[in-house]
Protein backbone atom coordinates (compact mmCIF):
# COMPACT_ATOMS: atom_id res chain seq x y z
CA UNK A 1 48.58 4.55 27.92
CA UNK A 2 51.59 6.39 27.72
CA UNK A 3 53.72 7.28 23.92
CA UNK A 4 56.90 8.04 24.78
CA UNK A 5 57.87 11.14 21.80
CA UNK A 6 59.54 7.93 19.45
CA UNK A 7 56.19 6.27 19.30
CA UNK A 8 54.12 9.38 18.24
CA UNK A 9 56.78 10.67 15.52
CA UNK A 10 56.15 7.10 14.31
CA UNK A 11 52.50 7.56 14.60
CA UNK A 12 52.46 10.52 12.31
CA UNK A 13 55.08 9.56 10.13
CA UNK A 14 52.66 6.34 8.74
CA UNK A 15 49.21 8.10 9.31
CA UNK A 16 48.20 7.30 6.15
CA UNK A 17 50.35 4.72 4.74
CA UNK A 18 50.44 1.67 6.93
CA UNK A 19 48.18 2.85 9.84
CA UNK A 20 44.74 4.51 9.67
CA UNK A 21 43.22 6.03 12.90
CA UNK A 22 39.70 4.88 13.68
CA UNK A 23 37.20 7.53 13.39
CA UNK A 24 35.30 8.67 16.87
CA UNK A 25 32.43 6.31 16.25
CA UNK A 26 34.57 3.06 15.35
CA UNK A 27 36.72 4.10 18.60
CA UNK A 28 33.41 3.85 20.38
CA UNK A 29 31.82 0.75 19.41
CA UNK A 30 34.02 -1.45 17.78
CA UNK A 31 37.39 -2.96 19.70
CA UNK A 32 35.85 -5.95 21.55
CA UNK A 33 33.18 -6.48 19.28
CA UNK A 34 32.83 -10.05 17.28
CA UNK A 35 32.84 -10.32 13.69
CA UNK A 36 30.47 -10.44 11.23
CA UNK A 37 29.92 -13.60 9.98
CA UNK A 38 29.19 -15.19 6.59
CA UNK A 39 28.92 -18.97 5.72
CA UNK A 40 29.02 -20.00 1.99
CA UNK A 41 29.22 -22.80 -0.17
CA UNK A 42 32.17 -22.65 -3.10
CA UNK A 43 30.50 -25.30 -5.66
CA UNK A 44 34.27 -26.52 -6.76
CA UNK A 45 36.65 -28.53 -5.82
CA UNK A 46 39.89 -26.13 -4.63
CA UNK A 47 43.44 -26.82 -3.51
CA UNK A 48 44.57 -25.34 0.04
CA UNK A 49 46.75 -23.27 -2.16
CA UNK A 50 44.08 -22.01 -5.19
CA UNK A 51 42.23 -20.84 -2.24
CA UNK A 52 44.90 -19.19 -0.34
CA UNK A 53 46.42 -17.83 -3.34
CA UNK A 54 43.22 -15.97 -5.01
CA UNK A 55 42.87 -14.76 -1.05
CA UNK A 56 45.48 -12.95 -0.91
CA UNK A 57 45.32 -11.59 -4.30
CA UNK A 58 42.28 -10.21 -3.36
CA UNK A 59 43.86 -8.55 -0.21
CA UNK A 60 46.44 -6.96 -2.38
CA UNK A 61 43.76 -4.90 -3.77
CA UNK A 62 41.07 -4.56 -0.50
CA UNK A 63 44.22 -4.04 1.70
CA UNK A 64 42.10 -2.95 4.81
CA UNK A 65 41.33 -7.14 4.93
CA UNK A 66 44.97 -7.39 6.47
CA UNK A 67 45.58 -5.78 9.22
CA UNK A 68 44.85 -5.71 13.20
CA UNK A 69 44.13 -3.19 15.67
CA UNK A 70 46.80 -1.06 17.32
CA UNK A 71 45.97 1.37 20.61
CA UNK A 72 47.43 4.78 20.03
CA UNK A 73 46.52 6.50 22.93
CA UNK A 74 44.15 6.07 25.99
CA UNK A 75 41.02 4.57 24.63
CA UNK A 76 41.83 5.43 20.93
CA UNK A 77 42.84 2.91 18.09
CA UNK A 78 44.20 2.76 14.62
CA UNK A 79 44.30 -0.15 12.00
CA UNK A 80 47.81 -1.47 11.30
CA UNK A 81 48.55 -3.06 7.99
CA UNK A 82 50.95 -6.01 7.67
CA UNK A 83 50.74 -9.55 5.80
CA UNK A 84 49.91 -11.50 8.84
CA UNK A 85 46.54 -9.50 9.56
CA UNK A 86 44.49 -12.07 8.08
CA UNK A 87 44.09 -15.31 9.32
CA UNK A 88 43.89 -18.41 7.04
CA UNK A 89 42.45 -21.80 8.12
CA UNK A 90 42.28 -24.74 5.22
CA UNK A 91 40.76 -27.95 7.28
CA UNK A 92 40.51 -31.31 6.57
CA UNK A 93 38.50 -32.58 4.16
CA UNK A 94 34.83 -33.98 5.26
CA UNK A 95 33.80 -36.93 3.24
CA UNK A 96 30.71 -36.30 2.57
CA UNK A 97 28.66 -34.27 -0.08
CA UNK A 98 26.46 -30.76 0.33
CA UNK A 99 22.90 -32.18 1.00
CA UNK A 100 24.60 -34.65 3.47
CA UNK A 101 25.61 -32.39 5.63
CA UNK A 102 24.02 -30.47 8.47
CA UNK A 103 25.12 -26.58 8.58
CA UNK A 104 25.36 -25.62 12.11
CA UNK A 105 27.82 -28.67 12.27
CA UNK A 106 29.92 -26.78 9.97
CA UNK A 107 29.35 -23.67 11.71
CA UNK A 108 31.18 -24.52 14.71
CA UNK A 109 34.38 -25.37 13.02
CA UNK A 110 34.65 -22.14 11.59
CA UNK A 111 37.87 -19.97 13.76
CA UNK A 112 36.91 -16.56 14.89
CA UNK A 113 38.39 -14.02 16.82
CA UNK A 114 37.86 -10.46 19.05
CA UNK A 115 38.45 -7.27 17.83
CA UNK A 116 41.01 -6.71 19.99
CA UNK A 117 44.92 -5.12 20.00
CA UNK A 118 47.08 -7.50 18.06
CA UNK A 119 44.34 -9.83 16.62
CA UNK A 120 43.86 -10.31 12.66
CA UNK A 121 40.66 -8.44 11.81
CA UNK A 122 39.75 -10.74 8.88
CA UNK A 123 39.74 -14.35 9.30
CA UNK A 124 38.84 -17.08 6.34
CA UNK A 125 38.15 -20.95 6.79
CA UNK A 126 38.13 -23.14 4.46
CA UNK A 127 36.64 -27.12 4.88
CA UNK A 128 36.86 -29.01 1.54
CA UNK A 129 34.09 -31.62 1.35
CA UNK A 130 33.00 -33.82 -1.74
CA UNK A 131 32.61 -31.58 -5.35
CA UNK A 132 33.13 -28.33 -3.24
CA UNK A 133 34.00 -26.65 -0.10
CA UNK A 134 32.17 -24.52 2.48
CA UNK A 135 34.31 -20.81 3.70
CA UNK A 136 33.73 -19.53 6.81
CA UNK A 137 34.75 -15.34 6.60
CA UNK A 138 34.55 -13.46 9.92
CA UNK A 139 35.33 -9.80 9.62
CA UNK A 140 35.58 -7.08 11.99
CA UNK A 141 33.44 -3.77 11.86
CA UNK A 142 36.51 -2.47 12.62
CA UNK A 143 37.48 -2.70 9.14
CA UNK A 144 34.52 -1.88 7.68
CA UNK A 145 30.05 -2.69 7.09
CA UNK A 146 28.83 -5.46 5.28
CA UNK A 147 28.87 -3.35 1.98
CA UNK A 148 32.51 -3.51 1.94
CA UNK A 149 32.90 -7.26 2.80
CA UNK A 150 30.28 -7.80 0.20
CA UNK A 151 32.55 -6.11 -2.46
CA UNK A 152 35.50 -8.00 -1.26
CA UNK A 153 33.43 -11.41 -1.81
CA UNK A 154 32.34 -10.15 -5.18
CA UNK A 155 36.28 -9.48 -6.06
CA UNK A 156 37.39 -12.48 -4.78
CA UNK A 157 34.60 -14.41 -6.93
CA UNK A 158 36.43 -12.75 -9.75
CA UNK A 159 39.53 -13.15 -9.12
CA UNK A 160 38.74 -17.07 -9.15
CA UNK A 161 36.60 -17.08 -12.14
CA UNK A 162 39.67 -14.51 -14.02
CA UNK A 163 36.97 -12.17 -14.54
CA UNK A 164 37.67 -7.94 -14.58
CA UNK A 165 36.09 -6.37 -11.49
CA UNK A 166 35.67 -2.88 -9.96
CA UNK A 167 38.94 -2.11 -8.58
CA UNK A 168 38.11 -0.24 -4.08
CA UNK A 169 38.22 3.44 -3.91
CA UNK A 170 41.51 4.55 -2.94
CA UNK A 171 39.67 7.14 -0.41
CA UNK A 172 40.51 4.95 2.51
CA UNK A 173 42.88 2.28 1.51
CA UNK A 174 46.83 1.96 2.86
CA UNK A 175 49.24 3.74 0.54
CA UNK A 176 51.79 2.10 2.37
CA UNK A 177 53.85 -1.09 2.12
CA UNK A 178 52.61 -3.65 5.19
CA UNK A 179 54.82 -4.20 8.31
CA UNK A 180 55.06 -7.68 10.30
CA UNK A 181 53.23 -7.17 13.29
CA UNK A 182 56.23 -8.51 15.11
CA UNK A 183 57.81 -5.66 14.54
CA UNK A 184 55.72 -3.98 15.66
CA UNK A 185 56.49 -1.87 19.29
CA UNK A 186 54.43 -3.89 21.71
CA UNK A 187 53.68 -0.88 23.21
CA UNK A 188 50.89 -0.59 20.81
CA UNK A 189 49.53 -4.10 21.74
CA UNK A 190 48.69 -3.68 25.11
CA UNK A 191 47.36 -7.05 27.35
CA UNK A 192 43.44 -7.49 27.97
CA UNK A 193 44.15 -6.00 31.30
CA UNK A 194 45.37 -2.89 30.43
CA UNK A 195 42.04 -2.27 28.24
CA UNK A 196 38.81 0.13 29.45
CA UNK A 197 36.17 -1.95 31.70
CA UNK A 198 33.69 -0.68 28.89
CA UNK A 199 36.03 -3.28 26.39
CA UNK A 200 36.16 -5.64 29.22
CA UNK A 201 32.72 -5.41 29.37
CA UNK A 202 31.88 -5.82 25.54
CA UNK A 203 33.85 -9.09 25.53
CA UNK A 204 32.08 -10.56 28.56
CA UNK A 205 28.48 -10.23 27.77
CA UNK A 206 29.20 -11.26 24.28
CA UNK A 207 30.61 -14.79 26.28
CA UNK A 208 27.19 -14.53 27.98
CA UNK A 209 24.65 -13.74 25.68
CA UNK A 210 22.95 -16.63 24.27
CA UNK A 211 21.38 -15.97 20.89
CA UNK A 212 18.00 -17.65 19.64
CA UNK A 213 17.21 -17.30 15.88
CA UNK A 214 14.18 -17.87 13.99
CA UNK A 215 13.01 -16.60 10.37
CA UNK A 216 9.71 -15.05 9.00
CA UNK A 217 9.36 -15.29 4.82
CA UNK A 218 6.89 -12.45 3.12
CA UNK A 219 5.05 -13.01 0.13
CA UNK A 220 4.42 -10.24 -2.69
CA UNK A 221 0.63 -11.40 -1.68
CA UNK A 222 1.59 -9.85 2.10
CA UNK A 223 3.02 -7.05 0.76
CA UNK A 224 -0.23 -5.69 -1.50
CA UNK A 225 -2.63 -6.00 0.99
CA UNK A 226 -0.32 -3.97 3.57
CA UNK A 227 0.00 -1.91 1.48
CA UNK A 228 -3.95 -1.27 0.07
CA UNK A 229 -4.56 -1.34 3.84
CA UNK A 230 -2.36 1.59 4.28
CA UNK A 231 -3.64 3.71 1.62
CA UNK A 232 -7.16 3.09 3.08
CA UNK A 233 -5.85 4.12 6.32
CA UNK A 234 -4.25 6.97 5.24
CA UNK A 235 -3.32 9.07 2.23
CA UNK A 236 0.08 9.37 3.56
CA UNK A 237 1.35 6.05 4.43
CA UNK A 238 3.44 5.46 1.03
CA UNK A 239 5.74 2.87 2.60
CA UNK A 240 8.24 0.07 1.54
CA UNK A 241 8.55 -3.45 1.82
CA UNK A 242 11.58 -3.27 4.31
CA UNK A 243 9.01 -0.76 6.43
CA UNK A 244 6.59 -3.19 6.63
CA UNK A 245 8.75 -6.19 7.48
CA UNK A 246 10.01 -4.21 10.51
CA UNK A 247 6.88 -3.26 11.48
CA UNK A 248 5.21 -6.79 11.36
CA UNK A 249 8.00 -8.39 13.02
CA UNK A 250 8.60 -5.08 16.26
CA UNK A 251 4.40 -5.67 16.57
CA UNK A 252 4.77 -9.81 16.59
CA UNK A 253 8.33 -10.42 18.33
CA UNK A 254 8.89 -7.00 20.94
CA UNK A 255 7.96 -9.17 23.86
CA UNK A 256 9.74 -11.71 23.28
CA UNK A 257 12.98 -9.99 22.20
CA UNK A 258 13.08 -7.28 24.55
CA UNK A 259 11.28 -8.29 27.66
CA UNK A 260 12.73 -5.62 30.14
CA UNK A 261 11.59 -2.73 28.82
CA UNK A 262 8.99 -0.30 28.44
CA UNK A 263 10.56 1.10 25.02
CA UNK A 264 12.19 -0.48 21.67
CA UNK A 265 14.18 1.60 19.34
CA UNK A 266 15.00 0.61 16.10
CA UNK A 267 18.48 1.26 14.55
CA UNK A 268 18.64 1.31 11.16
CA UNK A 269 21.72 1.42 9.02
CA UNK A 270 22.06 4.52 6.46
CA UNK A 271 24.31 4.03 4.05
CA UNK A 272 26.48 7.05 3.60
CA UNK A 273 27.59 5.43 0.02
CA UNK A 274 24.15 7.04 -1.49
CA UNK A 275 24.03 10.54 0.12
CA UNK A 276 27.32 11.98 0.49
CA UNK A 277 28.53 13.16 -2.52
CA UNK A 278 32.50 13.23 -1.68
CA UNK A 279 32.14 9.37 -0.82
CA UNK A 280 32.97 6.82 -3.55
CA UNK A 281 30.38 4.36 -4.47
CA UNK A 282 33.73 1.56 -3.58
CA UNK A 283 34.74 3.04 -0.34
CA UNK A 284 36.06 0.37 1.83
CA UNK A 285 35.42 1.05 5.79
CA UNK A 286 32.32 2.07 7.98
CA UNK A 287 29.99 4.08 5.21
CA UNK A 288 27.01 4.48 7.47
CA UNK A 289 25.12 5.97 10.32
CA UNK A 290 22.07 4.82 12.49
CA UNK A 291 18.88 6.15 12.03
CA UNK A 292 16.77 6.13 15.51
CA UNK A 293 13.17 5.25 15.71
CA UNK A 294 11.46 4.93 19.23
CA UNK A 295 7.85 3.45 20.11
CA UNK A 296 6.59 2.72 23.51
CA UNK A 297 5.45 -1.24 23.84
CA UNK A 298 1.56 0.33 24.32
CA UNK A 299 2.15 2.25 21.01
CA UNK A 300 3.32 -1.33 19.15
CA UNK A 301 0.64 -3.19 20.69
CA UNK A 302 -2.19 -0.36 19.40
CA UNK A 303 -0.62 1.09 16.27
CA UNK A 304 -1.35 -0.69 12.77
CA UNK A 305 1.55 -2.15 10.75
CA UNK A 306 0.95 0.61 8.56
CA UNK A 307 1.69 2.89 11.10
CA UNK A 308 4.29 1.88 12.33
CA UNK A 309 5.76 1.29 9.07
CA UNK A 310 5.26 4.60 7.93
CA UNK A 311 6.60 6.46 11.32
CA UNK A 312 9.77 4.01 10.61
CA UNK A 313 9.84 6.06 6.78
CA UNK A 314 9.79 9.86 8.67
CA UNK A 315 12.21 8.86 11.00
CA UNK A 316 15.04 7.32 7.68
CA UNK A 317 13.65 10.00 5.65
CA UNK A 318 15.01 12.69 8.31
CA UNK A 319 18.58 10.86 8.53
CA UNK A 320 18.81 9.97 5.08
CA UNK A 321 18.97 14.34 4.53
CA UNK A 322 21.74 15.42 3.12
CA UNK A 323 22.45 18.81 5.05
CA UNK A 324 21.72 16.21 8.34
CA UNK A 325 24.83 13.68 6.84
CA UNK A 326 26.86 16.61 6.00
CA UNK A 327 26.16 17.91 9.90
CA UNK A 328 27.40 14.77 11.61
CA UNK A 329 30.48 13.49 8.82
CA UNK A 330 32.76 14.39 6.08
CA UNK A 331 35.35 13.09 4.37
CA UNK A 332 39.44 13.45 5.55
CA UNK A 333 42.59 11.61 3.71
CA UNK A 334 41.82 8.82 6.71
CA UNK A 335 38.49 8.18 5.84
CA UNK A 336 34.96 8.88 7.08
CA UNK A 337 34.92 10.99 10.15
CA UNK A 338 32.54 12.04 12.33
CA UNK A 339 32.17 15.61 14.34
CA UNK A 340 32.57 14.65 17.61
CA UNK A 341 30.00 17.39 19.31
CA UNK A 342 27.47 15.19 17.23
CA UNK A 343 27.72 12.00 18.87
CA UNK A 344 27.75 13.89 22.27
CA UNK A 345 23.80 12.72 22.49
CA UNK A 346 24.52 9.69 20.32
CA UNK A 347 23.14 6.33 21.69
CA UNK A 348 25.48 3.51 22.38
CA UNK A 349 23.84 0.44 21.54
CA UNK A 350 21.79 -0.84 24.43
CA UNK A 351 21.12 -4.51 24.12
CA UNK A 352 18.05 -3.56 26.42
CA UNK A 353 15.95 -1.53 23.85
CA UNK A 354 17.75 -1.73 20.78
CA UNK A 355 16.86 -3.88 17.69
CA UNK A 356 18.88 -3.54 14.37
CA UNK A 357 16.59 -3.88 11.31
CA UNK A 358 18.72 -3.84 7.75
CA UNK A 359 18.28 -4.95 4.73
CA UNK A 360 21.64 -7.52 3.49
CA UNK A 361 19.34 -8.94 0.41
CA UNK A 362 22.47 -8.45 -1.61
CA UNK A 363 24.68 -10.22 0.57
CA UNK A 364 22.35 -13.88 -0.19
CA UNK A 365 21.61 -13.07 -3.58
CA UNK A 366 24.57 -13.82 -5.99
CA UNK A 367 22.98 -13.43 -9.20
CA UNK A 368 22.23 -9.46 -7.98
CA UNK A 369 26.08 -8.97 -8.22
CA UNK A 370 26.73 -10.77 -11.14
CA UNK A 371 28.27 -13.96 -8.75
CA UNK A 372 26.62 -17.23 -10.78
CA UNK A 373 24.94 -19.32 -8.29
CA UNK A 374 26.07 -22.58 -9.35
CA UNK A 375 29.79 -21.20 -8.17
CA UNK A 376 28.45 -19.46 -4.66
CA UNK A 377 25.82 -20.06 -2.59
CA UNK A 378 25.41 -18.06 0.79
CA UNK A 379 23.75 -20.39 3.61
CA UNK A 380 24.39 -18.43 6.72
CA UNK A 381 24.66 -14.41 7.71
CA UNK A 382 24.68 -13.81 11.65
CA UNK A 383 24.21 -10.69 12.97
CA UNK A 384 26.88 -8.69 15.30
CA UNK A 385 24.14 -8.03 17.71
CA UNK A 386 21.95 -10.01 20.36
CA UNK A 387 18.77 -8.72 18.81
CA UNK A 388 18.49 -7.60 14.84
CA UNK A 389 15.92 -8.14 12.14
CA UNK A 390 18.26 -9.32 9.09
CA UNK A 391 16.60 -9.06 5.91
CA UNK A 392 17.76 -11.85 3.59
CA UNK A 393 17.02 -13.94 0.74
CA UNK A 394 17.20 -17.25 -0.93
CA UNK A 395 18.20 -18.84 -4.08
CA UNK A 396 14.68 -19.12 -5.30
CA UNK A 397 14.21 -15.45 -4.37
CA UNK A 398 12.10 -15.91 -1.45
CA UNK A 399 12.46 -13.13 1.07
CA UNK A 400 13.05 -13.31 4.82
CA UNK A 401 14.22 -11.33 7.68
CA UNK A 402 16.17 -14.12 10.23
CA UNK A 403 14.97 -12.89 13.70
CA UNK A 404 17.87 -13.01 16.58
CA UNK A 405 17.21 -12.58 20.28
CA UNK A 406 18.66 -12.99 23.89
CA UNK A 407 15.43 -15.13 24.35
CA UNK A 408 13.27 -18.06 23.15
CA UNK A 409 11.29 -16.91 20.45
CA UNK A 410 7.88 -18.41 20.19
C-alpha cells in the first residue's frame, strides 16, 4: 500500500490520540482473526436503551472497545477510534424463561465479525427473554486479552449496579476525541483483495475448521493424589493444579486433537500484568507473551502426569523471568511493544502442533471480582483457536478445562 505524504503527516499527527499502531506481534497474528467470545446471562429485565446506554458509558472510559482496524502501511495496522467502532445488536424478545431454553440455540443468534480493515472490533448482542436477558460480547485480540475484556465486563457490571469501580490505566488508552469512520480516507480501509494471502489465509481456514468441544471437571480429591504421587516420584516435582490439568488432558486427548503430528507444543499465556514493573495492573491491550513447551507424542505416551506437569513449570518458570520479559518488551506512549529481533525465531501459531492451555477461572467466576451472581452468570467462553485447553469454572465452584479440537473427541 501506498501513503501519499497527506496520509502519513496525518498518521503522525494522531499517533497517540485517535489512532494507536499495533505492536509487531498484534501486526502478526491478529487482523483476520475471530473474536473472543463470551455468552452470559444478565438476571434482569433491561430496556434496549438501559443496555445501550450503560454500554457506552462504559466505552467512554475503556475507549479501546470502539474502534476498528486501519492499514497504515504494507502489512502493518493501527486501531482507529470513532463512535461507530462498536457494534450494538438488541433482538427480539424470546418468550420463554432461562431453564427453558437451550444455549447453543442462543449461541447462533449472537452477530460477530473479522478482524479486518473497517470492521468494529467489539461487538455486543443483546436477546431479552422472560425476567432477564442473555449478551453475546465478541471482541477482537486486536484490542486486547481476555484480562482486559474481563475488566471491561466488571466496569460495565458497575456501571449498571451505580457502583465505584477501578477506573483503565491511561498507559494505552486514546487521548483523543473519536472520528466517524466515514471520514475516514478510504485509503486506510483497503478491500479483502488488496490484503496479504497470509490474512486471506487466516480467514479461510477459520471458514473451514470445524471445532469439537468437550469438558473434563477435577476434583480437590484428583489433585492430592497427583500431587503425593509426584512427591514420591520426585523431590522436585512441586507443581500446580493448572500443571496437572494440562498434563492429564496433553497425555489423554494428544491423539485425538492433533493427529498429524509427531510433536505437540503447548502455548501458554504469561501475563505481562504480574512481571513487568512499568505495566499497570489496568492496562487495557495485549499484556502477555507465550511460553513454549514441546514433548514428542512417545514422551506423552511414557512420561507420568507428574512429569509432564512439572517440565510444563521449568518451561513458565523460564518465561515468567523478569530479565527474559524485559529482553523481548517494554513499555512506549503506544503501548506494549515488542523488540522485533526477538520474535525473529518466534513461532506463529501452527494449528498442527499447537495447543493453548490458560487458565480464564476469573472470567466464569463472578463472585471472584466482586460481580454478584444472582445479576451475572457466564454460560459460554470459546476459545480463538481450533485446539486450546480452557480452564473454567462454575457457579458451584466446580473446576473444568472445556477441551476444543479440529476432531471428534472420544
Amino acid at each position: 500500500m501506498k501513503l501519499n505524504k497527506e496520509h502519513i503527516e496525518y498518521l503522525k499527527e494522531n499517533y497517540g490520540r485517535n489512532i494507536l499502531p499495533l505492536s509487531i506481534l498484534d501486526n502478526e497474528y491478529y487482523p483476520g482473526t475471530s473474536p473472543l467470545e463470551i455468552l452470559f446471562f444478565w438476571n434482569r429485565e433491561s430496556t434496549c436503551q438501559d443496555v445501550k446506554e450503560s454500554l457506552f458509558k462504559t466505552i467512554e472510559h475503556y475507549n479501546l472497545f470502539s474502534s476498528r482496524l486501519i492499514m497504515i502501511d504494507d502489512n502493518k495496522f493501527a486501531l482507529l477510534h470513532c463512535p461507530d467502532g462498536v457494534a450494538f445488536n438488541y433482538l427480539p424478545k424470546v418468550n420463554a424463561t432461562f431453564d427453558n431454553i437451550d444455549i447453543s440455540d442462543i449461541n447462533k443468534m449472537i452477530v460477530t465479525f473479522k478482524t479486518l480493515p473497517g470492521e468494529p472490533l467489539f461487538a455486543v448482542t443483546y436477546v431479552p427473554i422472560i425476567g432477564g436477558g442473555f449478551v453475546g460480547v465478541r471482541s477482537s485480540h486486536a484490542v486486547g486479552d481476555a484480562f482486559s475484556l474481563l475488566l471491561f465486563c466488571f466496569a460495565w457490571k458497575c456501571i449498571i449496579e451505580g457502583n465505584d469501580f477501578p477506573l483503565p490505566s491511561t498507559q494505552r488508552l486514546f487521548k483523543g476525541k473519536p472520528v466517524r469512520s466515514d471520514q475516514m480516507n478510504k485509503v486506510f480501509f483497503p478491500p479483502l483483495s488488496e490484503l496479504s494471502s497470509q490474512i486471506h489465509n487466516r480467514i479461510n481456514r477459520g471458514f473451514s475448521i470445524q471445532k469439537h468441544t468437550t469438558r473434563e471437571y477435577f476434583t480437590d480429591e484428583f489433585f492430592r493424589e497427583v500431587k503425593n504421587k509426584a512427591k514420591r516420584e520426585n523431590d522436585k516435582y512441586i507443581i500446580s493444579n493448572n500443571q496437572i490439568m494440562t498434563a492429564f488432558l496433553l497425555k489423554k486427548y494428544h491423539h485425538d486433537i492433533l493427529p498429524n503430528s509427531d510433536k505437540v507444543r503447548i502455548r501458554t499465556p504469561i501475563n505481562l500484568r504480574e512481571i513487568h514493573s512499568d505495566i499497570d495492573a489496568m492496562y487495557i491491550g495485549n499484556a502477555y507473551i507465550d511460553s513454549f513447551t514441546e514433548f514428542t507424542k512417545d514422551e506423552i505416551d511414557k512420561m507420568s502426569i507428574p512429569g509432564i506437569a512439572y517440565r510444563l513449570k521449568t518451561s513458565i518458570d523460564r518465561s515468567r523471568d523478569a530479565s527474559f520479559i524485559k529482553n523481548l518488551s517494554y513499555l512506549s506512549e503506544y503501548g506494549i511493544e515488542f523488540k522485533a529481533e526477538s520474535f525473529r525465531n518466534f513461532p506463529a501459531y501452527n494449528v498442527e502442533m499447537d495447543v493453548v492451555a490458560t487458565n480464564l477461572t476469573h472470567l466464569n467466576d463472578p463472585e471472584s471480582l466482586g460481580m454478584s451472581s444472582n445479576l451475572v452468570r457466564v454460560l459460554d467462553m470459546s476459545a480463538t483457536v481450533p485446539t486450546s485447553f480452557i480452564v473454567l469454572k462454575e457457579k458451584s465452584g466446580e473446576v473444568f478445562v472445556q477441551i476444543t479440537g479440529r476432531y471428534p473427541l472420544k
